[in-house]
N, C-alpha and C. Protein backbone atom coordinates (compact mmCIF):
# COMPACT_ATOMS: atom_id res chain seq x y z
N UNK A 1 -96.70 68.72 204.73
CA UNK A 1 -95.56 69.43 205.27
C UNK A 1 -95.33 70.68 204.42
N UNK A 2 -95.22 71.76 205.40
CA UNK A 2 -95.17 73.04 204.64
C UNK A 2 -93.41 73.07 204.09
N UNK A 3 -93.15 73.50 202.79
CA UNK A 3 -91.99 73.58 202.27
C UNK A 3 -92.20 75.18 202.10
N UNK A 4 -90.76 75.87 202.67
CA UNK A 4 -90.29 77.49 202.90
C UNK A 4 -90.22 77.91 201.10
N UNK A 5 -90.06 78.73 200.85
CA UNK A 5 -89.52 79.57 199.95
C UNK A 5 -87.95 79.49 199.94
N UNK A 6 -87.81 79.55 200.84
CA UNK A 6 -85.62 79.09 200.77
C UNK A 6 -85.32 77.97 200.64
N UNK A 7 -86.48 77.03 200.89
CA UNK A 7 -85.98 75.44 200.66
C UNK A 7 -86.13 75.39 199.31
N UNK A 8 -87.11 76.30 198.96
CA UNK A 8 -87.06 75.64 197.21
C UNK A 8 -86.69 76.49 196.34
N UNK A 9 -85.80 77.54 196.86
CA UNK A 9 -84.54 78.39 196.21
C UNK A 9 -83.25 77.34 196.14
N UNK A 10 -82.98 76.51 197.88
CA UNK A 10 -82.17 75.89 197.88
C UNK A 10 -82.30 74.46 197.22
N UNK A 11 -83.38 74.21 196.89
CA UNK A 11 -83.56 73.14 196.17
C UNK A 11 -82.78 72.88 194.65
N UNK A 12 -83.29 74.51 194.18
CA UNK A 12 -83.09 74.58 192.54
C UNK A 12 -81.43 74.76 192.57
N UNK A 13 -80.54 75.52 193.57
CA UNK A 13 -79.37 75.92 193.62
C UNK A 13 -78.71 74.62 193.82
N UNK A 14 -78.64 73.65 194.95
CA UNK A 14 -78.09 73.01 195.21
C UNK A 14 -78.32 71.51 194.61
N UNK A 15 -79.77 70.90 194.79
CA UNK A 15 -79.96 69.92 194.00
C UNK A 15 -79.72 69.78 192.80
N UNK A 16 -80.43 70.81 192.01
CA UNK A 16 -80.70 70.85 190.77
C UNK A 16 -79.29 71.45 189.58
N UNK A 17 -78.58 72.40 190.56
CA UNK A 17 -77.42 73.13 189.44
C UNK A 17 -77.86 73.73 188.84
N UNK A 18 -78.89 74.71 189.65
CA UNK A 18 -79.52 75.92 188.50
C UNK A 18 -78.82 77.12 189.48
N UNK A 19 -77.63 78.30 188.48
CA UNK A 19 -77.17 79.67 189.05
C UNK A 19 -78.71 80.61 188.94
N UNK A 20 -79.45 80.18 187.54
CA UNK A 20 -80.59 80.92 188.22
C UNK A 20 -81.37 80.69 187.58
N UNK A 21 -82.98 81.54 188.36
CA UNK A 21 -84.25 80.98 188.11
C UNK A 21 -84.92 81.96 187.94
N UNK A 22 -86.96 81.65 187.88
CA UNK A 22 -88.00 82.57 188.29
C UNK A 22 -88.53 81.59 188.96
N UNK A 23 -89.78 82.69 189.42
CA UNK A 23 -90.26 82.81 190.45
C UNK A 23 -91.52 81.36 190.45
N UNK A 24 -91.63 81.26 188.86
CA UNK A 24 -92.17 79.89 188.71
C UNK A 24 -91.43 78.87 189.16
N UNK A 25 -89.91 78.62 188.46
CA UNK A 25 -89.09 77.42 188.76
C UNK A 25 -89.31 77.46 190.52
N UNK A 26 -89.69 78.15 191.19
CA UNK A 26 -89.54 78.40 192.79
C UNK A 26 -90.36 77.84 193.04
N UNK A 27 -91.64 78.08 192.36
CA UNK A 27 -93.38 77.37 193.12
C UNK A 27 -93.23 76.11 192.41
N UNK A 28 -92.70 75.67 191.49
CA UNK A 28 -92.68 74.55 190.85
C UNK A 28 -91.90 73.60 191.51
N UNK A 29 -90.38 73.92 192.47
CA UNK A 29 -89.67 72.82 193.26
C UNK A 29 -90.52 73.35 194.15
N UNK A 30 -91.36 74.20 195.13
CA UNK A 30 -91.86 73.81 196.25
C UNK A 30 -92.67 72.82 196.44
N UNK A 31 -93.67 73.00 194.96
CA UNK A 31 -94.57 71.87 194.81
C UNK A 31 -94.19 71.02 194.60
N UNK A 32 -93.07 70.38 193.80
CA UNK A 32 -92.42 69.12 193.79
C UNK A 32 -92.13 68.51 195.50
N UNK A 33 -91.19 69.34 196.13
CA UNK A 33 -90.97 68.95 197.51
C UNK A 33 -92.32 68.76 198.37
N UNK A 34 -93.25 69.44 198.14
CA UNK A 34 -94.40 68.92 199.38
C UNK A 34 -95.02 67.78 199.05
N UNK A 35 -94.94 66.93 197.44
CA UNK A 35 -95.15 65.59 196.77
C UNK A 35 -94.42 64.96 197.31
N UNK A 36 -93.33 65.18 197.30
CA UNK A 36 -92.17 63.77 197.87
C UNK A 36 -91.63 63.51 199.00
N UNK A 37 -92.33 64.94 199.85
CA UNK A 37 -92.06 65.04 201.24
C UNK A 37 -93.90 64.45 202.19
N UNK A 38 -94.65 64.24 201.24
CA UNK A 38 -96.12 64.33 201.69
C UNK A 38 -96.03 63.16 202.33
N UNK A 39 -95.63 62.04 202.49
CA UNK A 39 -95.29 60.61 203.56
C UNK A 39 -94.41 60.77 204.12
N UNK A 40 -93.47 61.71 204.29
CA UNK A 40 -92.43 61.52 205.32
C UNK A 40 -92.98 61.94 206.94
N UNK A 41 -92.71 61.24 207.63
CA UNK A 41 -93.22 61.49 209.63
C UNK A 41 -92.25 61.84 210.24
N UNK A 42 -91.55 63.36 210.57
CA UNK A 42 -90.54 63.95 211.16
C UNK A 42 -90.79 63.19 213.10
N UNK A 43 -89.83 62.92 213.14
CA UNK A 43 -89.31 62.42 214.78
C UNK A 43 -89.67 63.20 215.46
N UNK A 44 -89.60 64.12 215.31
CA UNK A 44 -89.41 65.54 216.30
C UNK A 44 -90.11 66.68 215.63
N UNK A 45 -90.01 67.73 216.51
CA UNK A 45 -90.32 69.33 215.79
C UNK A 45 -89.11 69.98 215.21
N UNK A 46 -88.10 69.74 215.53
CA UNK A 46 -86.78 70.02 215.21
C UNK A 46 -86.04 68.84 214.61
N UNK A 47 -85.68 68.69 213.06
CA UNK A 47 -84.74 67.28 213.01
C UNK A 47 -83.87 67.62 211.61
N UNK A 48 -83.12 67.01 211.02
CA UNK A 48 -82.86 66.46 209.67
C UNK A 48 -83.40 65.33 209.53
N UNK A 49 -83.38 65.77 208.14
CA UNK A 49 -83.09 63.50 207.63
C UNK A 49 -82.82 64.11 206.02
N UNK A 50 -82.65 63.06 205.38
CA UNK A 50 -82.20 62.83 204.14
C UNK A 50 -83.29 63.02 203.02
N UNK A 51 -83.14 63.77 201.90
CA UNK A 51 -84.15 64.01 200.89
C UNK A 51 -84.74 62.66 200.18
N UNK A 52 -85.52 62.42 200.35
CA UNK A 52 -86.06 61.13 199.33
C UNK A 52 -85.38 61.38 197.64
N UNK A 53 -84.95 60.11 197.32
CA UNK A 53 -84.54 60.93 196.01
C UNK A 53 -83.31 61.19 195.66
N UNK A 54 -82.91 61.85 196.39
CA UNK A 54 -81.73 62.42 196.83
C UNK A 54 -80.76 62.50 197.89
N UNK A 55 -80.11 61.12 197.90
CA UNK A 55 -79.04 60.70 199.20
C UNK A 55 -78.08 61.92 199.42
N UNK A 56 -77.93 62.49 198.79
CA UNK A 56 -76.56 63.14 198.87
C UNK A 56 -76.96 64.89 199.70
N UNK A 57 -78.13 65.19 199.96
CA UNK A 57 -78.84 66.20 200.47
C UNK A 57 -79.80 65.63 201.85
N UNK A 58 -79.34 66.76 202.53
CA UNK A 58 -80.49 66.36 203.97
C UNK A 58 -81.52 67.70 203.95
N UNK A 59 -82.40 67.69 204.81
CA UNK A 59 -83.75 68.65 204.67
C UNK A 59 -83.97 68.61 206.23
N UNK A 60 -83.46 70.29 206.43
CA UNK A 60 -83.60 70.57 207.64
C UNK A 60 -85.61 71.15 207.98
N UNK A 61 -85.84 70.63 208.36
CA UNK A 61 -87.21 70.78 209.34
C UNK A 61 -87.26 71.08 210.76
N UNK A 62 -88.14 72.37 210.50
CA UNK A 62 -88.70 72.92 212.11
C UNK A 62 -89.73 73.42 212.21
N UNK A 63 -90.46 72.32 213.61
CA UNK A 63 -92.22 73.21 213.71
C UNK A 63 -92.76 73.48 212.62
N UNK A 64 -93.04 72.21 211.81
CA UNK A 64 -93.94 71.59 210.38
C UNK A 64 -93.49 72.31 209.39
N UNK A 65 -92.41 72.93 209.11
CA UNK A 65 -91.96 73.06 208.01
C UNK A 65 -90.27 72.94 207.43
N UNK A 66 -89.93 73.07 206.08
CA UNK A 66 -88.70 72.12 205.73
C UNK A 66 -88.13 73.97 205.76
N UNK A 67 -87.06 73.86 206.40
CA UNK A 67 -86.58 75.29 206.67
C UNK A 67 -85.33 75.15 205.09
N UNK A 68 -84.83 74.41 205.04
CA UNK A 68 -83.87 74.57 203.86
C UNK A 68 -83.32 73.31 203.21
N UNK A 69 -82.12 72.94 202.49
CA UNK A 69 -81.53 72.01 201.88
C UNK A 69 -80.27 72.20 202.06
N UNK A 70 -79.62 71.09 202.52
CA UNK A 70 -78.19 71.36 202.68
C UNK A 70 -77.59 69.33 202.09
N UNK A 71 -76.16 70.09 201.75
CA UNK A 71 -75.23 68.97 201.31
C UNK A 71 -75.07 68.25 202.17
N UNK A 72 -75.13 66.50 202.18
CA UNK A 72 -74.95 65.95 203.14
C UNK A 72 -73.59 66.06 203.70
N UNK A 73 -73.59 65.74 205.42
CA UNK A 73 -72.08 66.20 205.86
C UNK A 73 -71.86 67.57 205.95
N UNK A 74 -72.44 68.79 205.60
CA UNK A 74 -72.62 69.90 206.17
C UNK A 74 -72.93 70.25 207.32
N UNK A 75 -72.63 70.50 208.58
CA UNK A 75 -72.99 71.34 209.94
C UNK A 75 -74.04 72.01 209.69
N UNK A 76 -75.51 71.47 210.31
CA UNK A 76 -76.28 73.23 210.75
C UNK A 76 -76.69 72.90 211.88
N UNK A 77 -76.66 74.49 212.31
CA UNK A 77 -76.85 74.51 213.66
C UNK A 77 -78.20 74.97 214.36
């Protein structure tokens, strides 16, 4: 599963509690996320579900890739 560049901006921002990073810490949570996302089987082409790991975050996915990270109980549309 392809993981975006904003998912793993939003990874380090929101999961992690980092105000800021480089461009390593970026390739370093992408690569973390395509490890822990590498068994997950999306329902659909369009879905959420919940971060492995991490109950409290869902991982929006579209058309094979994780488009971002959001707080669980957040609206996206």
């Amino acid at each position: 599963m392809k993981v975006s560049i904003h998912a793993g901006q939003r990874f380090l921002e929101r999961v992690m509690s980092k105000a800021t990073y480089t461009c390593f810490d970026v390739n370093f949570a992408i690569e973390y996320l395509e490890k822990i996302l590498r068994d997950v089987v999306p329902a659909s082409r369009s879905t959420q579900f919940v971060l492995p790991g991490f109950e409290n975050f869902k991982v929006i996915y579209r058309e094979g890739s994780v488009i971002t990270i959001i707080p669980k109980g957040v609206k996206h549309a």
